[in-house]
PDB file of N, CA and C in Angstrom:
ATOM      1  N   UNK A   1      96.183 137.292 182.576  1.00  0.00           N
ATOM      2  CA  UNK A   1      96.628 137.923 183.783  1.00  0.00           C
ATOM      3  C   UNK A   1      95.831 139.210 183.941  1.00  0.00           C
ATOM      4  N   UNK A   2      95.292 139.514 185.089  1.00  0.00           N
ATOM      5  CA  UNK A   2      94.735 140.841 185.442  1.00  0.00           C
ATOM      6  C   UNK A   2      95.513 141.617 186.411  1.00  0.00           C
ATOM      7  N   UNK A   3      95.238 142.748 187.008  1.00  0.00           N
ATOM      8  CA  UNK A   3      96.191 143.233 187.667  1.00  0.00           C
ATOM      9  C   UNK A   3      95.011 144.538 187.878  1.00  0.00           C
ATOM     10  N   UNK A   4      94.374 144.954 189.210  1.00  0.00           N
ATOM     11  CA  UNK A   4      93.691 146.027 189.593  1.00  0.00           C
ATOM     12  C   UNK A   4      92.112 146.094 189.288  1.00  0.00           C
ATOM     13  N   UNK A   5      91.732 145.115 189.099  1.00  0.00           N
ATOM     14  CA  UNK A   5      90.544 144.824 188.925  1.00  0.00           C
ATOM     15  C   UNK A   5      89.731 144.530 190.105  1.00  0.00           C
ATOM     16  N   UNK A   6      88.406 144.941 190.309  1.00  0.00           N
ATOM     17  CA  UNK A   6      87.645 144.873 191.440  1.00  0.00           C
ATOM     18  C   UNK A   6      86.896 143.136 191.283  1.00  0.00           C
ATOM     19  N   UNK A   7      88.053 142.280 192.553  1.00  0.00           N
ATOM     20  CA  UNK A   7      88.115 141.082 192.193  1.00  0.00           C
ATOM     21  C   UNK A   7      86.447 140.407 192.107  1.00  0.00           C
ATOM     22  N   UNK A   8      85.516 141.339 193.097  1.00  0.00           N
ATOM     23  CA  UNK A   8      83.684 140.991 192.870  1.00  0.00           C
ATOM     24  C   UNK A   8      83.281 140.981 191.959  1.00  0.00           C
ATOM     25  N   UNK A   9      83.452 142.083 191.216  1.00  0.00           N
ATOM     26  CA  UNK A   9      83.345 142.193 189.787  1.00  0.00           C
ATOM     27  C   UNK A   9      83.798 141.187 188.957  1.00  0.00           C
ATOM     28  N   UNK A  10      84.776 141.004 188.798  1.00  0.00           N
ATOM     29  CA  UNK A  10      85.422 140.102 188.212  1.00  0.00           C
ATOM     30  C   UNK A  10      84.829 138.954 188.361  1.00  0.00           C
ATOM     31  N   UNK A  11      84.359 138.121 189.347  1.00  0.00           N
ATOM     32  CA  UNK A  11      84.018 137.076 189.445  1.00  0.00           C
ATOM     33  C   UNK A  11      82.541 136.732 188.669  1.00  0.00           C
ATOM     34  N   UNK A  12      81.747 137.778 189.621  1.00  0.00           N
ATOM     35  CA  UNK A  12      79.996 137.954 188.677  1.00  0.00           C
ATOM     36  C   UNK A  12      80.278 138.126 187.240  1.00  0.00           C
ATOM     37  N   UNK A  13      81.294 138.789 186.894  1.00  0.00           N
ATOM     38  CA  UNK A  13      81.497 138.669 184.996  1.00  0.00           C
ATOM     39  C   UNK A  13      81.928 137.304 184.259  1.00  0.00           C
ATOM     40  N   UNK A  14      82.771 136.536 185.022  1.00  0.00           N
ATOM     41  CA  UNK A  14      82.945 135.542 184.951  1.00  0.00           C
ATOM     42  C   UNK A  14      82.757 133.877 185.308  1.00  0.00           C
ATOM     43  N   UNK A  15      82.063 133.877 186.231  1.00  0.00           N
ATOM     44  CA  UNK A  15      81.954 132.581 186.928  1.00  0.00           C
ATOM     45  C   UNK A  15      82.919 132.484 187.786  1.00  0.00           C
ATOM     46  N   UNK A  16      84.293 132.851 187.664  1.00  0.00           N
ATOM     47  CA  UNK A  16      85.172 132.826 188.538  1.00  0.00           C
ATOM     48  C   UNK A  16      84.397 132.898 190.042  1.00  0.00           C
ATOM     49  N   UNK A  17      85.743 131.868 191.406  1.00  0.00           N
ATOM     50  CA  UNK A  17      85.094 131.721 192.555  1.00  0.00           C
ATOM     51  C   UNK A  17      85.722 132.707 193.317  1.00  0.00           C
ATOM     52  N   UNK A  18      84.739 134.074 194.277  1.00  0.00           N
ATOM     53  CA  UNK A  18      85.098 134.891 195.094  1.00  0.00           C
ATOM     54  C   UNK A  18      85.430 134.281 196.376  1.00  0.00           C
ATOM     55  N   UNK A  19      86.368 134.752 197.159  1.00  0.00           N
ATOM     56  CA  UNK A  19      86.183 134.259 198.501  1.00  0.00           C
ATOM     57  C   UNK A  19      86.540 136.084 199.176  1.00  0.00           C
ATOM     58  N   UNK A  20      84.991 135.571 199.503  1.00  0.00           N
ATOM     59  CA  UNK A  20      84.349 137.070 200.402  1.00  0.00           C
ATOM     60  C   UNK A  20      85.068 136.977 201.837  1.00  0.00           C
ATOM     61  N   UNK A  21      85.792 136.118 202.473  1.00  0.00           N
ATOM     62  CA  UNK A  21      86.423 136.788 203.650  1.00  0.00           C
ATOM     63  C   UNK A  21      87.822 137.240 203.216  1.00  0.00           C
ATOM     64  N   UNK A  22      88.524 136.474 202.556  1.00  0.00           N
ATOM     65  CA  UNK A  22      89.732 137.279 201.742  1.00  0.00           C
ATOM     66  C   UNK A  22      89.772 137.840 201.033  1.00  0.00           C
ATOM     67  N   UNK A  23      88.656 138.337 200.387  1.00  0.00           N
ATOM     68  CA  UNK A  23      88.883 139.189 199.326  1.00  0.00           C
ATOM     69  C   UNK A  23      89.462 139.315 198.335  1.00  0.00           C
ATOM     70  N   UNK A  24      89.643 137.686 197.793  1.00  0.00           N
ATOM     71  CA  UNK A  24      90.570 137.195 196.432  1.00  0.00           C
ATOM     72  C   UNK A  24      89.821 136.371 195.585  1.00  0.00           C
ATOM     73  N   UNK A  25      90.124 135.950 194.519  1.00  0.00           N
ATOM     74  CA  UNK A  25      89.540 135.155 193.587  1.00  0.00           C
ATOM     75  C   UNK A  25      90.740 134.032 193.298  1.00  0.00           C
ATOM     76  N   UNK A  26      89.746 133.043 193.502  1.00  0.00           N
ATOM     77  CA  UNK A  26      90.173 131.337 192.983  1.00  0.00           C
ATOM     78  C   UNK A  26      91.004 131.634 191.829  1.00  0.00           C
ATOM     79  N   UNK A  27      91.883 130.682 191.447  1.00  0.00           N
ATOM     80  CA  UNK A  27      92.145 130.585 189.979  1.00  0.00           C
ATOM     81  C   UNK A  27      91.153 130.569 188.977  1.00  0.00           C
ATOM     82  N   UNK A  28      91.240 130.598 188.081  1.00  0.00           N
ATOM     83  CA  UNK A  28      90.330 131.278 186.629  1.00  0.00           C
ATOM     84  C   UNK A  28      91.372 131.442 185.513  1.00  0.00           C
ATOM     85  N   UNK A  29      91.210 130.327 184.215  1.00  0.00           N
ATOM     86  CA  UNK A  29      91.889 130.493 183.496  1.00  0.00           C
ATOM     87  C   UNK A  29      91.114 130.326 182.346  1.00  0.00           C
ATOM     88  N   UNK A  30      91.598 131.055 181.089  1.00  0.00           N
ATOM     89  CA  UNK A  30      90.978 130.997 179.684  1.00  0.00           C
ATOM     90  C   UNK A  30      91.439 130.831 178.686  1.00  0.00           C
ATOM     91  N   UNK A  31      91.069 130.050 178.069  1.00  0.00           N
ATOM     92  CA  UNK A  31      91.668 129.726 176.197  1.00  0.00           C
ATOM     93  C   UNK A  31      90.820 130.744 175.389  1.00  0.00           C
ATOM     94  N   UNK A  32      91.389 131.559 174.733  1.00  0.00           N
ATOM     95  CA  UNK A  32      90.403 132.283 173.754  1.00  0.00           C
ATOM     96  C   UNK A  32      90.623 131.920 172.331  1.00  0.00           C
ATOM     97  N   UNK A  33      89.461 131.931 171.466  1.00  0.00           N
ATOM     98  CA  UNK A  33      89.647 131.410 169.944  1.00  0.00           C
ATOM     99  C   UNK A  33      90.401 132.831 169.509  1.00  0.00           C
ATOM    100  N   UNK A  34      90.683 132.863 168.394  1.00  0.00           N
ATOM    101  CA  UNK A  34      91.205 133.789 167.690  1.00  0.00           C
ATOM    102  C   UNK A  34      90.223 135.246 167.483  1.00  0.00           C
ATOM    103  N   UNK A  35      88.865 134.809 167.518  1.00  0.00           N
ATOM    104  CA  UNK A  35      88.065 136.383 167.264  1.00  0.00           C
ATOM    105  C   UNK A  35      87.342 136.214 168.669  1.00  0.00           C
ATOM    106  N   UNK A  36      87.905 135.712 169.504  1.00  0.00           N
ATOM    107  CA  UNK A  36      88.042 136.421 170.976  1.00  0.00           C
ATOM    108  C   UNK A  36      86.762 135.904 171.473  1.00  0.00           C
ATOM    109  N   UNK A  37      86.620 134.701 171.361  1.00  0.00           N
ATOM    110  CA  UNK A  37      85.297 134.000 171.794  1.00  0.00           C
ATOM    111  C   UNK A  37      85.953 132.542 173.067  1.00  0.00           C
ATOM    112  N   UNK A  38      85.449 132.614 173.760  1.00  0.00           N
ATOM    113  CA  UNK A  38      86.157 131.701 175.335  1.00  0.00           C
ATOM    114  C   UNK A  38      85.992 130.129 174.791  1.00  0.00           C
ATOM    115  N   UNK A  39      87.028 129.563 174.471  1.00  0.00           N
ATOM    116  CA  UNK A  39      87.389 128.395 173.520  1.00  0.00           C
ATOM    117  C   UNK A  39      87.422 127.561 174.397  1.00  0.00           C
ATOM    118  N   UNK A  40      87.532 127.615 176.063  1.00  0.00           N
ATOM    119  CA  UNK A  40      87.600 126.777 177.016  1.00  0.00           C
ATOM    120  C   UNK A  40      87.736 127.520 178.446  1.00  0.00           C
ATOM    121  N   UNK A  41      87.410 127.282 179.680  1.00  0.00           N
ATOM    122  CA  UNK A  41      87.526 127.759 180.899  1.00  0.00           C
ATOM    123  C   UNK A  41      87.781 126.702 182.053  1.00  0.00           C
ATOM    124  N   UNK A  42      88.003 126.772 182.984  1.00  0.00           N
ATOM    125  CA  UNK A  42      88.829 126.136 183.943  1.00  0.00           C
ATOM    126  C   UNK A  42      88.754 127.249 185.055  1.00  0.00           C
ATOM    127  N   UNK A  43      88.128 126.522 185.806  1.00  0.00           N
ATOM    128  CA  UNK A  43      87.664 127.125 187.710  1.00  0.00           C
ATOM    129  C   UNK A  43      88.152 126.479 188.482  1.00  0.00           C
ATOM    130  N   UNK A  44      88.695 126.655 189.529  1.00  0.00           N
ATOM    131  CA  UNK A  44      89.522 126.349 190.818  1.00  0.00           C
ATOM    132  C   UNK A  44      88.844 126.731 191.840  1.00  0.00           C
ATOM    133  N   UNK A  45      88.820 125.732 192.761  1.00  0.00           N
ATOM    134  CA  UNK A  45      87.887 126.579 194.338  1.00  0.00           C
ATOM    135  C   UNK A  45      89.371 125.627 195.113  1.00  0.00           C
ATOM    136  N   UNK A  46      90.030 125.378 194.738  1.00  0.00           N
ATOM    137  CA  UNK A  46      91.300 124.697 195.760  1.00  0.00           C
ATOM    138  C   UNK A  46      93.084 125.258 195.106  1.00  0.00           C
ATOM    139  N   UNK A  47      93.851 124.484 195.630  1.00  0.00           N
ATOM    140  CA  UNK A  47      95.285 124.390 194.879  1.00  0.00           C
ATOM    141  C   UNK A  47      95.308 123.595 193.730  1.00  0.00           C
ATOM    142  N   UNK A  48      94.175 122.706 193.217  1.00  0.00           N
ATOM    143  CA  UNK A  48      94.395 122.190 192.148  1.00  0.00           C
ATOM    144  C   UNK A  48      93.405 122.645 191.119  1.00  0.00           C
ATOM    145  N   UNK A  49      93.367 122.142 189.703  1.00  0.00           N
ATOM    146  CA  UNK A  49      92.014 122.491 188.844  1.00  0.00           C
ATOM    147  C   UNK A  49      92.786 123.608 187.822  1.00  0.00           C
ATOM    148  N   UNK A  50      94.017 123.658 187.806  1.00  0.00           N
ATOM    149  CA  UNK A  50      94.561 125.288 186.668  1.00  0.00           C
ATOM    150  C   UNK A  50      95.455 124.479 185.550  1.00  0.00           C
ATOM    151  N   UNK A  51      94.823 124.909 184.421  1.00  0.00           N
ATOM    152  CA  UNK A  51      95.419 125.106 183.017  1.00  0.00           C
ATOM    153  C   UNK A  51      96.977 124.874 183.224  1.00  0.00           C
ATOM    154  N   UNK A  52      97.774 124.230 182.841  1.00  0.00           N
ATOM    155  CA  UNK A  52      99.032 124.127 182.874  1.00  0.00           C
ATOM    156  C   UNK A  52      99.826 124.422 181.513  1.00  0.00           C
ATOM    157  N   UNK A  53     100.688 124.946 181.130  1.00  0.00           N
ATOM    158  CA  UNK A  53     101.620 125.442 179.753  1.00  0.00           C
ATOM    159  C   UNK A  53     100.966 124.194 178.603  1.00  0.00           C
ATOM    160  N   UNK A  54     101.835 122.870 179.265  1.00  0.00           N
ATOM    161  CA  UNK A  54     101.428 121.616 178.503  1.00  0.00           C
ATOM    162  C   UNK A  54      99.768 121.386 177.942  1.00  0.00           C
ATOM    163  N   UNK A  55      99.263 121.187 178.862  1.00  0.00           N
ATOM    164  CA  UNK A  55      97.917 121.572 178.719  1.00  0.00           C
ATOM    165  C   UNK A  55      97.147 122.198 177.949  1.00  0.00           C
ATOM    166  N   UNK A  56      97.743 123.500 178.142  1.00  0.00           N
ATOM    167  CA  UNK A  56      97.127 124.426 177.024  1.00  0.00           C
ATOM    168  C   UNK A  56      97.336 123.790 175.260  1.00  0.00           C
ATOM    169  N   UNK A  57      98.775 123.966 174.998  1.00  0.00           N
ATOM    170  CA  UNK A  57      99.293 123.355 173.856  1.00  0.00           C
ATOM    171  C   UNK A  57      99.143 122.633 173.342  1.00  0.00           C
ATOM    172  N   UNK A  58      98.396 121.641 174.032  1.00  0.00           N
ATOM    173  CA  UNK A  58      97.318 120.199 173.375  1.00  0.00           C
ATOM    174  C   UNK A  58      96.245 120.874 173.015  1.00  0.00           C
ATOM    175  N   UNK A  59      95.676 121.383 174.157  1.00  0.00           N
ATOM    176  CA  UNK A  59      94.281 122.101 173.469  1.00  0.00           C
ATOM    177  C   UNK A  59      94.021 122.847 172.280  1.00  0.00           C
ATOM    178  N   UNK A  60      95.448 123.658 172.495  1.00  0.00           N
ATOM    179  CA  UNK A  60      95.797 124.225 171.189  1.00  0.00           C
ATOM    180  C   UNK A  60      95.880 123.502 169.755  1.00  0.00           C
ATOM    181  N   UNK A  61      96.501 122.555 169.974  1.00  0.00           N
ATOM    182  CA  UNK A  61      96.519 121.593 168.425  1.00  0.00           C
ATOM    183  C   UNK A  61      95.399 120.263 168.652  1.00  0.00           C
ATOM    184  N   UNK A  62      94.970 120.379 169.267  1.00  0.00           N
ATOM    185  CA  UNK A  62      93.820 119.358 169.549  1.00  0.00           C
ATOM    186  C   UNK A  62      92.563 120.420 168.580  1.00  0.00           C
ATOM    187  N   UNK A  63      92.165 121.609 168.755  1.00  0.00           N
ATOM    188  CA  UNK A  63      91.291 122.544 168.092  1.00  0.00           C
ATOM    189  C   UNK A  63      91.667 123.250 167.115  1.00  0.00           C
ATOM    190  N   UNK A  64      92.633 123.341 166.766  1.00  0.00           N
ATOM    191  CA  UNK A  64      93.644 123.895 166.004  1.00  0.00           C
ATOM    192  C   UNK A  64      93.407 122.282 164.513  1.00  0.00           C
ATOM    193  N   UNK A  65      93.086 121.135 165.111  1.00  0.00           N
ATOM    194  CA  UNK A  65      93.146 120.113 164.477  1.00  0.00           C
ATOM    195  C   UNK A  65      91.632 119.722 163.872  1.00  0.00           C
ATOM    196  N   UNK A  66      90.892 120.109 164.639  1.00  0.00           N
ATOM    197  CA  UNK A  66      89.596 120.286 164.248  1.00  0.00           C
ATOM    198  C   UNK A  66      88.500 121.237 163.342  1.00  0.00           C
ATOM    199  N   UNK A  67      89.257 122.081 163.451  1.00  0.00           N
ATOM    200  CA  UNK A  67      89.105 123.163 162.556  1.00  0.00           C
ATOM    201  C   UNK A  67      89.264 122.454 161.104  1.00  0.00           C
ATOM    202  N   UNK A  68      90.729 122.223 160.830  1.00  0.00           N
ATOM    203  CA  UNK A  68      91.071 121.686 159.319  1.00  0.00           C
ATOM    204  C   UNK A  68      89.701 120.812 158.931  1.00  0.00           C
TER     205      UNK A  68
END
């Protein structure tokens, strides 16, 4: 979650999608590994395409499983 961030910025740092007449950013979601390296990403240019709770939690023991 972000909160006050200059959403242009944000996007060029990320890949995330700007939309320059509203002045908002697409969904943008991230899995991070444990020493803070982007374990997975997920971009939205619509209402669909976002990380869901369930979702995550597989990913989680899906890599979490791979590791061992």
């Amino acid at each position: 979650m972000a909160f006050g961030l200059d959403a242009r910025d944000f996007a060029t740092r990320t890949g995330a999608f700007f939309d320059a007449e509203g002045r908002y950013l697409q969904a943008a979601g991230f899995l991070l590994a444990p020493a803070g390296r982007v374990a997975t990403a997920v971009y939205s240019t619509s209402a669909i395409g976002r990380l869901t709770a369930a979702d995550t939690l597989g990913l989680i023991d899906y890599l979490t499983s791979k590791r061992s």
